[in-house]
C-alpha atoms as a PDB file:
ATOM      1  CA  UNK A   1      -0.337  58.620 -26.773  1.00  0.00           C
ATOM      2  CA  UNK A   2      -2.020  55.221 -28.369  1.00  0.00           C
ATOM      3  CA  UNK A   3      -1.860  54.457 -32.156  1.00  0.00           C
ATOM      4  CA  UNK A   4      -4.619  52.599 -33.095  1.00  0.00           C
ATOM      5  CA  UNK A   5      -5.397  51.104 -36.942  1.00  0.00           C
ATOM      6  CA  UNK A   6      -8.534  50.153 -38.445  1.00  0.00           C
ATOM      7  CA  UNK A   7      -9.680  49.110 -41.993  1.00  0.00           C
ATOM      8  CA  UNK A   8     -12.189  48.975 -44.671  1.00  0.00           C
ATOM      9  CA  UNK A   9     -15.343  50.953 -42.907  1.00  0.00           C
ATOM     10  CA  UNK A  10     -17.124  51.123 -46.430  1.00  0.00           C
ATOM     11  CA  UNK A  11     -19.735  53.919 -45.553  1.00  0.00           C
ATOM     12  CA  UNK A  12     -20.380  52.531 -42.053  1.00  0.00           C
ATOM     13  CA  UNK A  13     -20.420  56.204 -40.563  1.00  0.00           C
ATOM     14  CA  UNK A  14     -22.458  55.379 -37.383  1.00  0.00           C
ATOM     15  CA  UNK A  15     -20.349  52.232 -36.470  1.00  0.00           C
ATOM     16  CA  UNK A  16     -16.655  54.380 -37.665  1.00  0.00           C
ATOM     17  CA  UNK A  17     -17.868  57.574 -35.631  1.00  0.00           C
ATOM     18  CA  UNK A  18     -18.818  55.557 -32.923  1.00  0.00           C
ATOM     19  CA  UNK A  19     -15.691  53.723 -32.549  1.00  0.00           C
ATOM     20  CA  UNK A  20     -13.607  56.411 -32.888  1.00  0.00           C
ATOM     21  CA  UNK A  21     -15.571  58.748 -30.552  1.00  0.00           C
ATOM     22  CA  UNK A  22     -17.155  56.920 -27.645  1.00  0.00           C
ATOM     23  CA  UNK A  23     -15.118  53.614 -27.583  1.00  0.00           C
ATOM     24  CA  UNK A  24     -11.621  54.404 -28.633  1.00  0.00           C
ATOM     25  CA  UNK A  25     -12.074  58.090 -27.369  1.00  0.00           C
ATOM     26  CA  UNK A  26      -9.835  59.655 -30.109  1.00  0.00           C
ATOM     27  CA  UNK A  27      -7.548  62.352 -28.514  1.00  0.00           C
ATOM     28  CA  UNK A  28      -5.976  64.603 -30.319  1.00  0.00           C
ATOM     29  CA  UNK A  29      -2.526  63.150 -28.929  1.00  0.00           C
ATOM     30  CA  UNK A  30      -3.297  59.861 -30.332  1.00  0.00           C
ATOM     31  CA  UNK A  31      -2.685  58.510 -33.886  1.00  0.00           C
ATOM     32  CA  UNK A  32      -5.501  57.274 -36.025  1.00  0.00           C
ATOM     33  CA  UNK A  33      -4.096  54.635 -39.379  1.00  0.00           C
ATOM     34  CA  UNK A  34      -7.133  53.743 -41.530  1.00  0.00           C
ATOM     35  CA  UNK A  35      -6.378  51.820 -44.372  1.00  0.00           C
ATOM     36  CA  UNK A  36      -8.583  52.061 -46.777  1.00  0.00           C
ATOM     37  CA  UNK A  37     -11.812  51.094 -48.669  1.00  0.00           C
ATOM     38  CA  UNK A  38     -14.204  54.174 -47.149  1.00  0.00           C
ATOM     39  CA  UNK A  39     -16.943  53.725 -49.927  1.00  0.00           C
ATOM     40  CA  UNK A  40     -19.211  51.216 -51.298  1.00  0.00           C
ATOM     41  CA  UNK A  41     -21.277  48.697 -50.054  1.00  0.00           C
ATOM     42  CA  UNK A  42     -22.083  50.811 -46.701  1.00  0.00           C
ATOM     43  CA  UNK A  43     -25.079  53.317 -46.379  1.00  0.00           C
ATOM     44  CA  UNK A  44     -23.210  56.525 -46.762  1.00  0.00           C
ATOM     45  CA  UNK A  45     -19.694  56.987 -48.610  1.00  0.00           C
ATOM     46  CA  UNK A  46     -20.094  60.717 -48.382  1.00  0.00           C
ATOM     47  CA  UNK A  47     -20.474  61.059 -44.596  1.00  0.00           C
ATOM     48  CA  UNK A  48     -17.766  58.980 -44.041  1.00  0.00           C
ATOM     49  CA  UNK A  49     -14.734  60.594 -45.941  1.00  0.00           C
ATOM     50  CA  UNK A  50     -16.674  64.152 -44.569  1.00  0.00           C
ATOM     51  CA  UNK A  51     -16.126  63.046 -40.607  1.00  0.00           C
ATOM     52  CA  UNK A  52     -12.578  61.353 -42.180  1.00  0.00           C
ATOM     53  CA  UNK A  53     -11.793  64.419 -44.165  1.00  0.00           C
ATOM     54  CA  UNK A  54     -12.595  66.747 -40.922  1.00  0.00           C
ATOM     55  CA  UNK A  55     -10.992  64.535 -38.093  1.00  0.00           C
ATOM     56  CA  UNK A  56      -7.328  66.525 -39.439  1.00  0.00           C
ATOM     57  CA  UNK A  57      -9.144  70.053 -39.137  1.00  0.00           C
ATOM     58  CA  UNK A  58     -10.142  69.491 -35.542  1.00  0.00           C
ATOM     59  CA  UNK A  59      -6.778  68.413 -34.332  1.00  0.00           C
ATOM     60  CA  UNK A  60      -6.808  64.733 -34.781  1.00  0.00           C
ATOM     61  CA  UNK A  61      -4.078  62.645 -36.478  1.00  0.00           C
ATOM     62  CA  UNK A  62      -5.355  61.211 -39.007  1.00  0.00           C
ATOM     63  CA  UNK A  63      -3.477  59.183 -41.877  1.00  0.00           C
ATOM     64  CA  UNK A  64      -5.602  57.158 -44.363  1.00  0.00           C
ATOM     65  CA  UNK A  65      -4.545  55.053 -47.229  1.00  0.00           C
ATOM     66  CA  UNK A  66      -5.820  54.041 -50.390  1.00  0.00           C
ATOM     67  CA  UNK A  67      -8.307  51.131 -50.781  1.00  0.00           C
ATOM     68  CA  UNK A  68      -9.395  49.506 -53.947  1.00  0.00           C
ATOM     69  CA  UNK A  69     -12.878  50.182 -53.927  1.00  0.00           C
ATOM     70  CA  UNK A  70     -11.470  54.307 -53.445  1.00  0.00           C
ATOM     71  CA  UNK A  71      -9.382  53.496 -56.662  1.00  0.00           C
ATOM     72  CA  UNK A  72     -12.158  51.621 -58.104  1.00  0.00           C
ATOM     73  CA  UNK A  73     -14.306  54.625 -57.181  1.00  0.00           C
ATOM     74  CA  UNK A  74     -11.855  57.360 -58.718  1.00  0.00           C
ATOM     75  CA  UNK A  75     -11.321  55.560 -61.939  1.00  0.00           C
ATOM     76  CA  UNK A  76     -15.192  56.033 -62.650  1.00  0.00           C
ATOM     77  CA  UNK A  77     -15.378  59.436 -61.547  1.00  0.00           C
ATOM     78  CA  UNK A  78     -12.843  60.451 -64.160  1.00  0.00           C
ATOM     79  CA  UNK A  79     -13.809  58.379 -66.869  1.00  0.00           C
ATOM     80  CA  UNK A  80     -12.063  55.139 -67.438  1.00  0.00           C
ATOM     81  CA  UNK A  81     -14.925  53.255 -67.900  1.00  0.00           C
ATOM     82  CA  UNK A  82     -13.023  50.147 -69.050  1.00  0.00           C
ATOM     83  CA  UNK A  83     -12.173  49.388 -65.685  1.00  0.00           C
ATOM     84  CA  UNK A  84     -14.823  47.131 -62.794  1.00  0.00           C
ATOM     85  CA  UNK A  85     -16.435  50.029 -60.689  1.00  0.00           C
ATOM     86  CA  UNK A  86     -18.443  47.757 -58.053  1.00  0.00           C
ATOM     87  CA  UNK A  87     -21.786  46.083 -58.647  1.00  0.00           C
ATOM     88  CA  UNK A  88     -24.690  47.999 -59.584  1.00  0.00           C
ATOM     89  CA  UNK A  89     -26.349  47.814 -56.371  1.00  0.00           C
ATOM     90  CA  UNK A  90     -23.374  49.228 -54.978  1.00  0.00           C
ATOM     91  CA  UNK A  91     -22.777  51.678 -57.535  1.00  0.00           C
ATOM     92  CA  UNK A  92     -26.581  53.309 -56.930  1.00  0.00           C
ATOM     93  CA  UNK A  93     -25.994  53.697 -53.309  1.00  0.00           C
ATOM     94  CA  UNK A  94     -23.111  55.186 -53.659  1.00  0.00           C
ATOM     95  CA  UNK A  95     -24.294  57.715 -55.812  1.00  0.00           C
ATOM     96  CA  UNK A  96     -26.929  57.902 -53.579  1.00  0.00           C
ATOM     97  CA  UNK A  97     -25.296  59.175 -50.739  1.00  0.00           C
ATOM     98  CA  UNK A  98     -23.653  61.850 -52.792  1.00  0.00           C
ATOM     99  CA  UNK A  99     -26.827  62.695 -54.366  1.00  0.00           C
ATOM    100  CA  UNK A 100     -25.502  62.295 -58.052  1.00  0.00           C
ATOM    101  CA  UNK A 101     -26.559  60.073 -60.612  1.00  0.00           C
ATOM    102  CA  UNK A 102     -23.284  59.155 -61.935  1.00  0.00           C
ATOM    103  CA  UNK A 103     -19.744  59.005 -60.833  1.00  0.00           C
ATOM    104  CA  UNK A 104     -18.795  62.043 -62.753  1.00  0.00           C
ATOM    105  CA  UNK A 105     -20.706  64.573 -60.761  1.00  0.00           C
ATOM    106  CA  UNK A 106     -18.839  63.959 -57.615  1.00  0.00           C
ATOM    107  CA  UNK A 107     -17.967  67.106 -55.993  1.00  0.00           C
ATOM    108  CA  UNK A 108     -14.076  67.668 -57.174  1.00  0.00           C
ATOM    109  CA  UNK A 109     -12.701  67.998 -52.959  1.00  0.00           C
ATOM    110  CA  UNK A 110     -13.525  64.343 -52.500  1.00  0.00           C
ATOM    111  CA  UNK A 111     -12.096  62.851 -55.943  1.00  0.00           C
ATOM    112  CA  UNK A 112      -8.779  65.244 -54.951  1.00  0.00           C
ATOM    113  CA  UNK A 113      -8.397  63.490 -51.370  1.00  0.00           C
ATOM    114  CA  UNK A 114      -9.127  60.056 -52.603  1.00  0.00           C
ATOM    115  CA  UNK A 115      -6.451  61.267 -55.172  1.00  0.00           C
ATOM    116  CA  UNK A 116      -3.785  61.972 -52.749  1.00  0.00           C
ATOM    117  CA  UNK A 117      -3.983  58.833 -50.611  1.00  0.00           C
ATOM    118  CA  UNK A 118      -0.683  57.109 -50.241  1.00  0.00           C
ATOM    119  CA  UNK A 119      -0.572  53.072 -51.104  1.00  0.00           C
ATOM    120  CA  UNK A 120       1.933  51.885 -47.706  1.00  0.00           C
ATOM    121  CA  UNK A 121       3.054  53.621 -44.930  1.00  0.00           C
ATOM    122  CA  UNK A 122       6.487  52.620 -43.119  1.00  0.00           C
ATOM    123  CA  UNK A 123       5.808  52.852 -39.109  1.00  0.00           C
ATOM    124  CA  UNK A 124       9.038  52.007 -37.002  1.00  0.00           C
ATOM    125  CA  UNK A 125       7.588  48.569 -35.991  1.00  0.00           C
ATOM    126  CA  UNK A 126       4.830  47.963 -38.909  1.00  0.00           C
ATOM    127  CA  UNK A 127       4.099  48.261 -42.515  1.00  0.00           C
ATOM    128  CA  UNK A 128       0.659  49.279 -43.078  1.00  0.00           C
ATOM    129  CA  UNK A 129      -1.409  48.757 -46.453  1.00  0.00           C
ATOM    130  CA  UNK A 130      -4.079  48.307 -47.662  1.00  0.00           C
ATOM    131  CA  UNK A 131      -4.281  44.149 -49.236  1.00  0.00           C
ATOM    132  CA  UNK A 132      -0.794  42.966 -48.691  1.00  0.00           C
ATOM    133  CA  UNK A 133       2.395  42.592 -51.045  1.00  0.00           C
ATOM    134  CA  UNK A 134       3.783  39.733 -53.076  1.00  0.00           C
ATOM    135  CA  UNK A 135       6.557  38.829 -51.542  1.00  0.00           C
ATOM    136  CA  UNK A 136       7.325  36.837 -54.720  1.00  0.00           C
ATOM    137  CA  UNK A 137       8.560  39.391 -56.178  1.00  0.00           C
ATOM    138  CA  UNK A 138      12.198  41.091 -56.032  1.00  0.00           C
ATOM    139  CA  UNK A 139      12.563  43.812 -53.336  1.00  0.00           C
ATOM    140  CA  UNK A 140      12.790  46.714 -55.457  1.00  0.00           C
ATOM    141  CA  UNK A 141       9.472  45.692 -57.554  1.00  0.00           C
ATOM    142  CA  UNK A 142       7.594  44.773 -54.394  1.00  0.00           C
ATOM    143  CA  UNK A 143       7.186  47.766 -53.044  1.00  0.00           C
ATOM    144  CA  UNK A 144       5.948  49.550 -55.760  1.00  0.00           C
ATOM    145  CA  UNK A 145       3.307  47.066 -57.217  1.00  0.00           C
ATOM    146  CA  UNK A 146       0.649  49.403 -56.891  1.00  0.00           C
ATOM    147  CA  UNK A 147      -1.906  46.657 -57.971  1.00  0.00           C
ATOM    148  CA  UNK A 148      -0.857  44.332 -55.716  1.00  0.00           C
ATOM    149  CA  UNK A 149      -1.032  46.712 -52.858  1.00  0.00           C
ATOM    150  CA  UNK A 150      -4.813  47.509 -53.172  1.00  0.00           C
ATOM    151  CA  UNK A 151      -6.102  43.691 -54.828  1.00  0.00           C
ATOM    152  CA  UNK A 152      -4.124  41.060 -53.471  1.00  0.00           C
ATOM    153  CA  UNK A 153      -5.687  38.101 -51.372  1.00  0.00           C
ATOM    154  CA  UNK A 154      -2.949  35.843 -50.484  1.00  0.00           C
ATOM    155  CA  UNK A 155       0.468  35.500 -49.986  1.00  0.00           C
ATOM    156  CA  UNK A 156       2.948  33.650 -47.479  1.00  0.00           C
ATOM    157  CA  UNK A 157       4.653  36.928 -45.460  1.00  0.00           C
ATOM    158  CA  UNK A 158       8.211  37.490 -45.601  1.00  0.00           C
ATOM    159  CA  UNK A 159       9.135  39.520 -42.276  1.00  0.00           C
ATOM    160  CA  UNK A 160      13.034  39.666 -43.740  1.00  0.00           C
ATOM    161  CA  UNK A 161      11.388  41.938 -46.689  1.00  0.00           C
ATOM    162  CA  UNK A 162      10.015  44.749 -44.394  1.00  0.00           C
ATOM    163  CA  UNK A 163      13.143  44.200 -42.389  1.00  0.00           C
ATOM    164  CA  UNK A 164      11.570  42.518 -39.143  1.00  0.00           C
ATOM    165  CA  UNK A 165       8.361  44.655 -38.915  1.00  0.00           C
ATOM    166  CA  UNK A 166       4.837  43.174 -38.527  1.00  0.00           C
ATOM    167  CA  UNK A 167       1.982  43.902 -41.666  1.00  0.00           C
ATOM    168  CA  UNK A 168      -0.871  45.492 -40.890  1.00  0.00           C
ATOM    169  CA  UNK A 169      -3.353  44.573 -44.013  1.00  0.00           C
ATOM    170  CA  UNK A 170      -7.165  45.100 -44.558  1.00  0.00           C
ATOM    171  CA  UNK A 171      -8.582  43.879 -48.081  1.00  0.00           C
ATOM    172  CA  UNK A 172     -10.766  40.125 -47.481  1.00  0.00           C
ATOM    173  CA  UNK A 173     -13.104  40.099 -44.529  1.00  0.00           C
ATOM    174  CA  UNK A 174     -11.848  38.062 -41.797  1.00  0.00           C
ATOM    175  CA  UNK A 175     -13.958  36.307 -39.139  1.00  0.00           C
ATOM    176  CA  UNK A 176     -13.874  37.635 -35.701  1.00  0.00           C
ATOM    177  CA  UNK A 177     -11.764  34.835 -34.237  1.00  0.00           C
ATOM    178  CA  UNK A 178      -9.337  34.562 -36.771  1.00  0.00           C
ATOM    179  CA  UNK A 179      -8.399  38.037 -36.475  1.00  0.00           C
ATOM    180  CA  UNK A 180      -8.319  37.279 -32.520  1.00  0.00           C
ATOM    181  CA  UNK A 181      -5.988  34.361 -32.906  1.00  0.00           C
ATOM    182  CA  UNK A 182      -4.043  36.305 -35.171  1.00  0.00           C
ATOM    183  CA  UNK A 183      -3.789  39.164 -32.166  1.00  0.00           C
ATOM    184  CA  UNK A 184      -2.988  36.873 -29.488  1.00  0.00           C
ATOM    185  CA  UNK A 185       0.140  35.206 -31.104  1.00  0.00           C
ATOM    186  CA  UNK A 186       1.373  38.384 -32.057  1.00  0.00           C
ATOM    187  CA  UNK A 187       1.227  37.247 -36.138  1.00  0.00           C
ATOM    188  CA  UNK A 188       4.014  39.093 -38.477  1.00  0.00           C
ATOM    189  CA  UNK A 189       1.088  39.639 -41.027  1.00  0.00           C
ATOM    190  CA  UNK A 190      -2.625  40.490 -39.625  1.00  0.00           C
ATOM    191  CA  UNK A 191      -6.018  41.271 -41.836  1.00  0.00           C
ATOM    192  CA  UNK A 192      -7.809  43.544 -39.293  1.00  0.00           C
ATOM    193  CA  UNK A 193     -10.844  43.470 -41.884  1.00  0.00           C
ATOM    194  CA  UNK A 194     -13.404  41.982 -40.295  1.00  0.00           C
ATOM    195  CA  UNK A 195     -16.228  42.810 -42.644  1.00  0.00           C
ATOM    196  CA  UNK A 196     -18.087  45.423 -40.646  1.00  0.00           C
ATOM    197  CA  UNK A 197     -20.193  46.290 -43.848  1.00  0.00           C
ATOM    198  CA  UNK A 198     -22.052  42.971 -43.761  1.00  0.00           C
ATOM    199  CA  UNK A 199     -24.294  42.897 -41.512  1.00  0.00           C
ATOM    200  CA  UNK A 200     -25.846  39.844 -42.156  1.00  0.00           C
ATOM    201  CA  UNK A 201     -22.963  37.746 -41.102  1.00  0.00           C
ATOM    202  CA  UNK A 202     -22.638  37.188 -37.330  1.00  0.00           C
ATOM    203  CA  UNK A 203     -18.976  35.940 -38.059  1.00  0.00           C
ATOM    204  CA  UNK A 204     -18.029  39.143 -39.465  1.00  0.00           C
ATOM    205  CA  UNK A 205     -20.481  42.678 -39.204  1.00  0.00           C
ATOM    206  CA  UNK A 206     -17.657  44.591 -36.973  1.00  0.00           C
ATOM    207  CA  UNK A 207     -15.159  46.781 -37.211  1.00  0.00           C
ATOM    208  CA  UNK A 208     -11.475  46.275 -35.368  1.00  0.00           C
ATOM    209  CA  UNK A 209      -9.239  48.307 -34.426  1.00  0.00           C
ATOM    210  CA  UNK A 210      -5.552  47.256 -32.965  1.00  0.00           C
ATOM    211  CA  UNK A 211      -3.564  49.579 -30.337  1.00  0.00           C
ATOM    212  CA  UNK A 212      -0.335  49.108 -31.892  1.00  0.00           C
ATOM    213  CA  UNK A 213       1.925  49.568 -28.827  1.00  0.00           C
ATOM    214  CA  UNK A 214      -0.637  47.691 -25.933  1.00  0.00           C
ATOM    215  CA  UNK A 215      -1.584  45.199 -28.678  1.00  0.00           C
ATOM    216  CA  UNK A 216      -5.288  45.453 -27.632  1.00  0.00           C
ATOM    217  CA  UNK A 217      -7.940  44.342 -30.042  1.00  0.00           C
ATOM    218  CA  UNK A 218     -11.539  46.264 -29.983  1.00  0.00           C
ATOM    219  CA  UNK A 219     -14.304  44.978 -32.147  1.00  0.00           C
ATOM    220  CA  UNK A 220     -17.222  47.336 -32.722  1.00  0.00           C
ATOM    221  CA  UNK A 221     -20.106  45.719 -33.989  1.00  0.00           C
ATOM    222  CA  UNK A 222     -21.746  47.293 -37.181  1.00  0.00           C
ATOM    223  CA  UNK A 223     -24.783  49.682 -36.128  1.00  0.00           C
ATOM    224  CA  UNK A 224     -26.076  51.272 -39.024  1.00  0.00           C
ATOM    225  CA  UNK A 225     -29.621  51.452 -39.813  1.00  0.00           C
ATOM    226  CA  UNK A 226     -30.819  48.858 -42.180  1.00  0.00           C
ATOM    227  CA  UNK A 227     -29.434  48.487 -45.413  1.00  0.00           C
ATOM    228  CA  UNK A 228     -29.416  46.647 -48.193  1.00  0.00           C
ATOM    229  CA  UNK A 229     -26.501  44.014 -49.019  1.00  0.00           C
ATOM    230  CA  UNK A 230     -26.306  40.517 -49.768  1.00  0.00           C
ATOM    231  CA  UNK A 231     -25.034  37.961 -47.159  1.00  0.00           C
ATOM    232  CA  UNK A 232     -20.947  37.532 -47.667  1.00  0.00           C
END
């Protein structure tokens, strides 16, 4: 069995499916963390939380979590309109790729399982999530700072506060190398976001994935079809 974790795919379907399926080579005995952030920005937010939404009906083991732009994305679909919903460029693609012309008209099974995404998920030897925590704070308010969880983008890690297990983070796109250095010296805290959606920038434009127990890295570079986004 190999648990591998990725992040923040953000409607990259043909770079998440081909991770997943021809480099990683999914089994069903393996365990598949994503943590967050499956729409905006990328080509097709629909296709992706389909093939993520399917993945559990076809035997895989699958657990996602919640990602800002999915909150960001929920809060317009049910009408709180005083709160940021991405930029419009992002917003039209979006509703693009679930062939709507506003937020509202999204098909009620996706706005339910964006709904029921957890924030953290406790692993015997990680925390996983989807931005980080601030440590800052006392223990029994850190952990449920649901804000924090999904929008923060620094903070000095605390190992004592998840009692000796590493962070697992997505949340601000991370060059290649960094998140390499950050692999090789076994880091209590690593950003495995390294920015797949923009594929402009050579430094980012891949998505990573970490075997948790072999500690391997794999970078898939993005390989979508053109699209439109500005350079990071």
């Amino acid at each position: 069995m190999a648990r591998y974790v990725t992040t923040d795919p953000h409607g990259c379907l043909l770079t998440f499916r081909h991770l997943i399926e021809n480099v990683l080579e999914l089994r069903p005995e393996d365990e598949l963390y994503v943590l967050g952030d499956y729409v905006n920005k990328g080509p097709d937010s629909r296709g992706l939380l389909d093939y993520l939404m399917q993945l559990p009906e076809r035997g895989y083991k699958v657990q996602c979590l919640r990602g800002n732009h999915d909150q960001e994305l929920l809060d317009a679909a049910q009408g709180r309109k005083h709160l940021t919903w991405a930029s419009p460029a992002d917003q039209q693609l979006t509703l693009e790729s679930f062939g709507v012309s506003s937020p509202a008209e999204i098909p009620a099974p996706y706005l339910a399982w964006l709904d029921a995404l957890p924030y953290q998920l406790d692993l015997p030897d990680f925390v996983l999530v989807h931005a980080g925590f601030n440590f800052r704070l006392p223990p029994e308010r850190m952990r449920i700072d649901l804000h924090t969880m999904l929008n923060i983008k620094e903070f000095t890690f605390d190992a004592s506060r998840l009692q000796g297990r590493r962070l697992l983070h997505g949340h601000v796109p991370t060059p290649t190398a960094e998140v390499q250095r950050l692999v090789r010296m076994e880091a209590g805290s690593i950003s495995l976001d390294t920015g797949c959606v923009y594929r402009h920038n050579p430094e980012l434009s891949h998505l990573a994935a970490l075997e948790l127990d072999s500690f391997d890295l794999t970078l898939q570079p993005n390989i979508e079809a053109p699209y439109a986004i500005a350079r990071r």
